[in-house]
C-alpha atoms as a PDB file:
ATOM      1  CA  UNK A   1       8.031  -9.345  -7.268  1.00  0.00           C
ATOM      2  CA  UNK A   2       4.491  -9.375  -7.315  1.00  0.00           C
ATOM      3  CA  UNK A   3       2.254 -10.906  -4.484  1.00  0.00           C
ATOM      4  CA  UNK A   4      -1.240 -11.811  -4.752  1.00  0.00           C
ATOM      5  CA  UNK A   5      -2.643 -12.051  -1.041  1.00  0.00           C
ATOM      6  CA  UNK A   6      -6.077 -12.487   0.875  1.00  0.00           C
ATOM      7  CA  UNK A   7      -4.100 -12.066   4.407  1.00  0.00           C
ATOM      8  CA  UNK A   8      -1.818 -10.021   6.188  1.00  0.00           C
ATOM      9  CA  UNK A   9       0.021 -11.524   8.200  1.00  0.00           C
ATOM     10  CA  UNK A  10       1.050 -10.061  11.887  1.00  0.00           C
ATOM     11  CA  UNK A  11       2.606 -10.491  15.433  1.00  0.00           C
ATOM     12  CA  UNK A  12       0.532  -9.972  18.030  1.00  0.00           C
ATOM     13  CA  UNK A  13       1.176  -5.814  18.032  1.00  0.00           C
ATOM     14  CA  UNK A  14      -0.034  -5.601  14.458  1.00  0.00           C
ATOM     15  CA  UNK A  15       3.169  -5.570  12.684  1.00  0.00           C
ATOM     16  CA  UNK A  16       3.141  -7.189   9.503  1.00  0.00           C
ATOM     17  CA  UNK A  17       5.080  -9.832   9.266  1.00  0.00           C
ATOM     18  CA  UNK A  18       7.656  -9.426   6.070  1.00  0.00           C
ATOM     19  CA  UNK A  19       8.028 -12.654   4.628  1.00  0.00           C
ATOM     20  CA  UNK A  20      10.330 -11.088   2.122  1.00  0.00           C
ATOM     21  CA  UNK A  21      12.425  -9.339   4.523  1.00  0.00           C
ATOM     22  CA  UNK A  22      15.619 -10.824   3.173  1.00  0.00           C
ATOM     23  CA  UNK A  23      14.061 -10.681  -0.760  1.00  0.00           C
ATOM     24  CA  UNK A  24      17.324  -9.468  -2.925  1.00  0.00           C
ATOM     25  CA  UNK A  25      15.042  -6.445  -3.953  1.00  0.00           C
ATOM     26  CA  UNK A  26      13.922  -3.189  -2.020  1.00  0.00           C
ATOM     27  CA  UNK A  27      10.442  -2.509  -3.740  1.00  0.00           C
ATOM     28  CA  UNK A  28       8.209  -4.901  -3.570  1.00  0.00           C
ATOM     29  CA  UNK A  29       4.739  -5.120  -5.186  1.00  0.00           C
ATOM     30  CA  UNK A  30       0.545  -6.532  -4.101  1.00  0.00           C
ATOM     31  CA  UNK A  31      -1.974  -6.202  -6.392  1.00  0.00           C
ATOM     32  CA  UNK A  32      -5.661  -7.404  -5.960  1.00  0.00           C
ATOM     33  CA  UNK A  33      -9.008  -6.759  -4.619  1.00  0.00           C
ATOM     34  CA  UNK A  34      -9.656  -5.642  -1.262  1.00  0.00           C
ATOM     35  CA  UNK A  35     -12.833  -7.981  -1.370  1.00  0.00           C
ATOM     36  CA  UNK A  36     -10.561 -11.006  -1.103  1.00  0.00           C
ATOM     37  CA  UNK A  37      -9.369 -10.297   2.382  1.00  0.00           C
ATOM     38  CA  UNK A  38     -11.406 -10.872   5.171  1.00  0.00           C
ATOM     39  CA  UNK A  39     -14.790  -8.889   5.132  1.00  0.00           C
ATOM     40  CA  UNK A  40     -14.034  -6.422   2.381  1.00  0.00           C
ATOM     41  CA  UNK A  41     -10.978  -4.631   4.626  1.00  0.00           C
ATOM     42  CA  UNK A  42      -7.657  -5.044   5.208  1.00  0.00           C
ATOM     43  CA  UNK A  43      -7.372  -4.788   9.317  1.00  0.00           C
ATOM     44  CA  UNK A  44      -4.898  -2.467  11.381  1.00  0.00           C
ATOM     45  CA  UNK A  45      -1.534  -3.068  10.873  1.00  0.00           C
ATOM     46  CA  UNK A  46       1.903  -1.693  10.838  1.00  0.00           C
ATOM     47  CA  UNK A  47       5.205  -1.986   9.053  1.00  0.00           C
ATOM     48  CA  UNK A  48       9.068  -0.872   8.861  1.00  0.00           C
ATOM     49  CA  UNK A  49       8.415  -0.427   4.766  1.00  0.00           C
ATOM     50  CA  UNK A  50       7.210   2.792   3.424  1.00  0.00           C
ATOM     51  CA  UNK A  51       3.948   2.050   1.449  1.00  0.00           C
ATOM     52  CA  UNK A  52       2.736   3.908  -1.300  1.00  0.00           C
ATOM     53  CA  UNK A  53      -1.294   2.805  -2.127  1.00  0.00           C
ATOM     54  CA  UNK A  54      -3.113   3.104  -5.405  1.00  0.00           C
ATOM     55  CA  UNK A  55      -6.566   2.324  -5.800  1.00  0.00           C
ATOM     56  CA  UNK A  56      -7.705   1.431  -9.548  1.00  0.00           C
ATOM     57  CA  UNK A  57     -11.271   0.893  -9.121  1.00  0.00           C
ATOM     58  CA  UNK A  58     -14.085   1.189  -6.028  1.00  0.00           C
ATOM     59  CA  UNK A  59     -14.018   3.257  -3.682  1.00  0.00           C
ATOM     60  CA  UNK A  60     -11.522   2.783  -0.560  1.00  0.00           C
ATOM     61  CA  UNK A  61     -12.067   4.124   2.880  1.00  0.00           C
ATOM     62  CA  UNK A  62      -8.350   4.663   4.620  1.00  0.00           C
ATOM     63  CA  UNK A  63      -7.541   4.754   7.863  1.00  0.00           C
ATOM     64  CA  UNK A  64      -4.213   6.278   8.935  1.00  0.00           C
ATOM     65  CA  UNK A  65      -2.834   6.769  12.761  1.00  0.00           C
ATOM     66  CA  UNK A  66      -5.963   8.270  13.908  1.00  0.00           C
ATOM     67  CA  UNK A  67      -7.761   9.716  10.604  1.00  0.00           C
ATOM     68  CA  UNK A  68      -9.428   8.039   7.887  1.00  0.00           C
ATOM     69  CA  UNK A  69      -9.588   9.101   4.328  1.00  0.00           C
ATOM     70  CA  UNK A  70     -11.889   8.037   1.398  1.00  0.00           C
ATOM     71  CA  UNK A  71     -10.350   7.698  -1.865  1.00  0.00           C
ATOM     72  CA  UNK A  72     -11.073   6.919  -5.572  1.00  0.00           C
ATOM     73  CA  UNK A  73      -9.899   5.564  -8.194  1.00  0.00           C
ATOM     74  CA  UNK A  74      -7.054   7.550  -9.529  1.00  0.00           C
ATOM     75  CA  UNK A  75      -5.921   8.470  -6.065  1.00  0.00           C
ATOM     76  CA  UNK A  76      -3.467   7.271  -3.534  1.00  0.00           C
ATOM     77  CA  UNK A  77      -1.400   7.819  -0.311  1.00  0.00           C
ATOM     78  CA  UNK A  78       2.238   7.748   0.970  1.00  0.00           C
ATOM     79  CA  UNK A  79       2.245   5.992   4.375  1.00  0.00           C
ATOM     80  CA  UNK A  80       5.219   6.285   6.586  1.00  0.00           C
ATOM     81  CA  UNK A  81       6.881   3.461   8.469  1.00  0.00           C
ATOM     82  CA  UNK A  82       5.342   2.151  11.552  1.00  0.00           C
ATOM     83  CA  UNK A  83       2.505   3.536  11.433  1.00  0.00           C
ATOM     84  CA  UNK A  84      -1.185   1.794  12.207  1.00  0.00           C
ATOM     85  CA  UNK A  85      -2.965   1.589   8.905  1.00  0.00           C
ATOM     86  CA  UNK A  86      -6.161   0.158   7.186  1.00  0.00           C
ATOM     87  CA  UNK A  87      -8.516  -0.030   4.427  1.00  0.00           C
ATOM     88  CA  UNK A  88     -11.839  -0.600   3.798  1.00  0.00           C
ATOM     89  CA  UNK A  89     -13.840  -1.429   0.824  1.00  0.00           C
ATOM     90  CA  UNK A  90     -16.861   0.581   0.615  1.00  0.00           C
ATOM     91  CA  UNK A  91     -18.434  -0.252  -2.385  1.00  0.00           C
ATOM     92  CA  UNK A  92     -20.128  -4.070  -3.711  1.00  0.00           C
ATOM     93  CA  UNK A  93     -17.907  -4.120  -6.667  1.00  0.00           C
ATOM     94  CA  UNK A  94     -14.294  -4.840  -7.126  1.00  0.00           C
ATOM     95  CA  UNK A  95     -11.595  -2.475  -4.754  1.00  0.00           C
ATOM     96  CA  UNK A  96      -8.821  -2.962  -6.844  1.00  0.00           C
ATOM     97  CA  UNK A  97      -5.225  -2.042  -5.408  1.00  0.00           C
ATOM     98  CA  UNK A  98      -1.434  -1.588  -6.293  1.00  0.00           C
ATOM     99  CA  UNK A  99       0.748  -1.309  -2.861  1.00  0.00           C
ATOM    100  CA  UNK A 100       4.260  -0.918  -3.560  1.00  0.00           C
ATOM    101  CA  UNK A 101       6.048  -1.427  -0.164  1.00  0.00           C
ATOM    102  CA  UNK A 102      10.110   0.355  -0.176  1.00  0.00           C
ATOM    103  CA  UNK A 103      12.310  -1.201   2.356  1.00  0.00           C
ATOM    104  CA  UNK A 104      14.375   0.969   4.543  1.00  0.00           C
ATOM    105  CA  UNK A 105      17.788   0.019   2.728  1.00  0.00           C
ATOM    106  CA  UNK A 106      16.419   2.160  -0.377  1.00  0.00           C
ATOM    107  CA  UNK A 107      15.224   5.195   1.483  1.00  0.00           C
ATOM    108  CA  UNK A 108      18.321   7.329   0.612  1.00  0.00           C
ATOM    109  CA  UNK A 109      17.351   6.793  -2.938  1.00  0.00           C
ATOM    110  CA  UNK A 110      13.487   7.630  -2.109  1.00  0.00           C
ATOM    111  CA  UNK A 111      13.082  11.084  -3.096  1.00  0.00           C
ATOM    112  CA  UNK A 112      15.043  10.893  -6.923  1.00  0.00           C
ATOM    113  CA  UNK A 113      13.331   7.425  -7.380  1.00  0.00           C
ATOM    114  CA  UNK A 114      10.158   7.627  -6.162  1.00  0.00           C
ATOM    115  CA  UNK A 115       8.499  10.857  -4.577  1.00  0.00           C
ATOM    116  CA  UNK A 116       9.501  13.431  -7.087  1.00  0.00           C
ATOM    117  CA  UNK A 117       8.451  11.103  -9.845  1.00  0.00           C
ATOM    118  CA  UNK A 118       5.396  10.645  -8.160  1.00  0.00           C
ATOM    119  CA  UNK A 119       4.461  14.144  -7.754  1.00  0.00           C
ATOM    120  CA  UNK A 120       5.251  15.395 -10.642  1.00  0.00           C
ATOM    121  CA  UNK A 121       3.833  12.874 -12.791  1.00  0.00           C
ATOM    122  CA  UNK A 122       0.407  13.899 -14.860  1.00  0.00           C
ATOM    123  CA  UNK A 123      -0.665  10.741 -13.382  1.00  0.00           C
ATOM    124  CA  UNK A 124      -0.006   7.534 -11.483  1.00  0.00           C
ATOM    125  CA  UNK A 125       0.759   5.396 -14.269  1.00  0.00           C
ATOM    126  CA  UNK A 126       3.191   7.307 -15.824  1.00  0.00           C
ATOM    127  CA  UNK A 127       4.768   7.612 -11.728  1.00  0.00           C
ATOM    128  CA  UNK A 128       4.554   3.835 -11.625  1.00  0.00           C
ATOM    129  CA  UNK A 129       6.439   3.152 -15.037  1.00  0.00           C
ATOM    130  CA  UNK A 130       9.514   5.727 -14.132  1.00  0.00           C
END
């Protein structure tokens, strides 16, 4: 499933709140422009999902537990579960963004499905269609 959002929801110590906790799948998909949310960023927040970021166009400031990270398009992180993430638009024109977001009952299947793909792929789109 693909989500389209301008928002993340959160309890009042950051965590995202999952609306699709109980979804019947364990990967779940947001696409979009950072310049929809709130002032360009998406704020601090945490989760139980492993994320995996893509940026497709702009240029993305990340923040990360306590360092941040500037990335372009082409590039992307792996960020664990629970911990305190954010990004940041840092460029006029459109941020646009794949997040892919694995829920816990698939991380036994993480590394064959998802990380080796992913790191050995010439690029993201090819790791994205395996």
């Amino acid at each position: 499933m693909i989500e389209y959002r301008s928002f993340v929801p959160m309890n009042p110590d950051r965590e995202e709140i999952n609306e699709l906790e109980h979804s019947p799948f364990n990967l779940h998909a947001n696409e979009g422009n950072i310049h929809r949310y709130a002032a360009g960023l998406i704020p601090s927040h945490w989760h139980r999902e492993l994320e995996i970021f893509l940026l497709l166009e702009g240029r993305v400031r990340i923040g990360i537990g306590k360092e941040t990270f500037e990335i372009l398009p082409g590039e992307g992180c792996f960020i664990n579960t629970g911990i305190l993430h954010s990004f940041t638009c840092l460029v006029p024109s459109p941020c646009l963004i794949i997040r892919l977001s694995l829920m816990q009952a698939s991380f036994s299947a993480c590394p064959e499905v998802f990380l080796i793909p992913a790191i050995s792929a010439r690029s993201w789109k090819t790791a994205l269609l395996i």
